[in-house]
C-alpha atoms as a PDB file:
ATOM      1  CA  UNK A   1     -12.321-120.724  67.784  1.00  0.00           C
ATOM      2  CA  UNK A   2     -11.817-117.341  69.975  1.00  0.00           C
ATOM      3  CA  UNK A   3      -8.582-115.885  70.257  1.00  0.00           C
ATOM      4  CA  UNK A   4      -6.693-116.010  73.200  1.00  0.00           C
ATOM      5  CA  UNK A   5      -4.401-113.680  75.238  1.00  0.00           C
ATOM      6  CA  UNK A   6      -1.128-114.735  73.738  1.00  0.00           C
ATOM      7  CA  UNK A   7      -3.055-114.746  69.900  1.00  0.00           C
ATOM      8  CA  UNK A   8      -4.177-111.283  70.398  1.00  0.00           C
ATOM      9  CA  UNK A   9      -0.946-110.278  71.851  1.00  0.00           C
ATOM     10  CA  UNK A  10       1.011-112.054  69.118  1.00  0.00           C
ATOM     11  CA  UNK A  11      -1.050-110.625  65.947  1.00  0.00           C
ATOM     12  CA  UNK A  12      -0.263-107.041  67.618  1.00  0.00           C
ATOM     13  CA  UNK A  13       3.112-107.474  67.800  1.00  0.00           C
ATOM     14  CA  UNK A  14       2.762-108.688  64.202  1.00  0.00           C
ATOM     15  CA  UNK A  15       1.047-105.780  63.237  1.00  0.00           C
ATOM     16  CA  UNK A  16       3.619-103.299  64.700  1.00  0.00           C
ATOM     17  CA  UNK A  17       6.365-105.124  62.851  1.00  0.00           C
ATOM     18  CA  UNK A  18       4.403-104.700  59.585  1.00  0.00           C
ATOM     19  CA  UNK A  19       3.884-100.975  60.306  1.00  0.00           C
ATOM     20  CA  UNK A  20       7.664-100.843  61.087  1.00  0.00           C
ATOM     21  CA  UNK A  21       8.407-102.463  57.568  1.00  0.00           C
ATOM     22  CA  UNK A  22       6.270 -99.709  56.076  1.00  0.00           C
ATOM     23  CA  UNK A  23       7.922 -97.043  57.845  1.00  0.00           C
ATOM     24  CA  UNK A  24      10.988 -98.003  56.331  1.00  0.00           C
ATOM     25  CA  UNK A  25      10.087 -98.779  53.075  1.00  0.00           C
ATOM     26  CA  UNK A  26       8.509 -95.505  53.019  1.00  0.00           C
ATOM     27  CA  UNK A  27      10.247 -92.601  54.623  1.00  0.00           C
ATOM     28  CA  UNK A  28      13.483 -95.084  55.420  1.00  0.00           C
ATOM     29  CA  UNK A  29      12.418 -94.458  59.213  1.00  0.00           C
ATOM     30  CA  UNK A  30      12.713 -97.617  61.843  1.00  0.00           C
ATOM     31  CA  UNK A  31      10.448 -96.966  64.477  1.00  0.00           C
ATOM     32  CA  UNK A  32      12.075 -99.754  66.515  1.00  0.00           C
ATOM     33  CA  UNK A  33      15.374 -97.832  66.030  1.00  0.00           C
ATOM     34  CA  UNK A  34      14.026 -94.835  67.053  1.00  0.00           C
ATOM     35  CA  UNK A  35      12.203 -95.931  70.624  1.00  0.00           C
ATOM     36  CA  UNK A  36      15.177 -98.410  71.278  1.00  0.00           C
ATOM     37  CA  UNK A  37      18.230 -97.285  70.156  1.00  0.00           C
ATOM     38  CA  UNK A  38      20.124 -98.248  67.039  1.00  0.00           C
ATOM     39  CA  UNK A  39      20.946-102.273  67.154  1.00  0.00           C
ATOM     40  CA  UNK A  40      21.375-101.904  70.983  1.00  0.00           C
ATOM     41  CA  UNK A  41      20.316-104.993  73.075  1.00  0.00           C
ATOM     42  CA  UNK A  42      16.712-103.921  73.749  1.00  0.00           C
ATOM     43  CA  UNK A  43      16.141-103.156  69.817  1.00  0.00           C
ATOM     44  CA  UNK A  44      17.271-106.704  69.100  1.00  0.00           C
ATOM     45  CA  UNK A  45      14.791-108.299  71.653  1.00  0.00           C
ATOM     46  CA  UNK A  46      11.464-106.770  70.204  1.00  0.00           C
ATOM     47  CA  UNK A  47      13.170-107.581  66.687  1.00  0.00           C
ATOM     48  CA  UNK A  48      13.489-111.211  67.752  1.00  0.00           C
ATOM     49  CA  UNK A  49       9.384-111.096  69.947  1.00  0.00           C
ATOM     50  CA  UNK A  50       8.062-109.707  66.734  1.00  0.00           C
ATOM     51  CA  UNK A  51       9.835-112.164  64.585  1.00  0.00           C
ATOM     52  CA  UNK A  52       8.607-114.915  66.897  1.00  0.00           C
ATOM     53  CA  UNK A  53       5.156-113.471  67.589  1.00  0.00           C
ATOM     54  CA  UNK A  54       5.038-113.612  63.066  1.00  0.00           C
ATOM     55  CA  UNK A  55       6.149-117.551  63.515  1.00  0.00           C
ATOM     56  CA  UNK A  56       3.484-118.120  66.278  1.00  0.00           C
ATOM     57  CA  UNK A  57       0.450-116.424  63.710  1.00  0.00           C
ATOM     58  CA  UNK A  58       2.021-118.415  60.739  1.00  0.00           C
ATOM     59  CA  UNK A  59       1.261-121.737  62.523  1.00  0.00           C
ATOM     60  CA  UNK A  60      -1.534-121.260  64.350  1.00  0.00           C
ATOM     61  CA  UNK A  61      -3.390-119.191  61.310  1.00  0.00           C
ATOM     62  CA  UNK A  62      -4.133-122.579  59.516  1.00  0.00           C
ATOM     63  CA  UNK A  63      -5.581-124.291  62.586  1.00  0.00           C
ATOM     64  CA  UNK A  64      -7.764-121.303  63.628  1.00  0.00           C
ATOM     65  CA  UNK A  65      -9.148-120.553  60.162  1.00  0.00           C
ATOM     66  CA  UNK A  66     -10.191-124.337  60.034  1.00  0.00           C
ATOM     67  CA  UNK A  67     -12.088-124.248  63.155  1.00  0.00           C
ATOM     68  CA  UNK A  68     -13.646-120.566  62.243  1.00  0.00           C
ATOM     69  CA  UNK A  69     -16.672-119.415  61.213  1.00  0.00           C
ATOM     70  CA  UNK A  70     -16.035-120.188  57.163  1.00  0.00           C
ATOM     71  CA  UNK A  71     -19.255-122.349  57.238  1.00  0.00           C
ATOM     72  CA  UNK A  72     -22.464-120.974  55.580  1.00  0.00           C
ATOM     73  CA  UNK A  73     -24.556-119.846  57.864  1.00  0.00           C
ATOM     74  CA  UNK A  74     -27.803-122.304  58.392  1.00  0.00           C
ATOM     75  CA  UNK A  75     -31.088-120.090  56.638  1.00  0.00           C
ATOM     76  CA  UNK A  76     -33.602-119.697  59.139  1.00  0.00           C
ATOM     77  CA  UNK A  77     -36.945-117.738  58.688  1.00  0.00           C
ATOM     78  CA  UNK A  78     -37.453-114.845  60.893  1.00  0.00           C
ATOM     79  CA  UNK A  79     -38.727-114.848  63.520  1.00  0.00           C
ATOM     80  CA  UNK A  80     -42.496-112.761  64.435  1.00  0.00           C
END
């Protein structure tokens, strides 16, 4: 199964929350912080759209890797 617009969109936004947690756990930097403003109104919303986006890939993960390309793939002789 192909990834749509809100799966791509989703697994980036999970991906900059993981690269925030890094940041942190690093150099004790919040990048989130940083562009938005510490805990103002705007920080919390892309806290709470990445937390969501991270809810959205846990689900659908499962159903996508079941319907992916995990089957072997059938051995065919080339072709001359």
């Amino acid at each position: 199964m192909k990834m749509n617009a809100l799966d791509w969109i989703a697994m980036i936004l999970v991906i900059i929350g993981g690269l925030n947690w890094g940041l942190w756990g690093a150099f004790e930097f919040n990048l989130v912080d940083a562009i938005f403003g510490e805990f103002t109104a705007l920080s919390r919303i892309v806290y709470v759209i990445v937390g969501l986006s991270a809810l959205y890939v846990l689900i659908t993960a499962p159903m996508k890797s079941k319907s992916g390309g995990s089957a072997p793939m059938a051995s065919t002789p080339p072709q001359q």
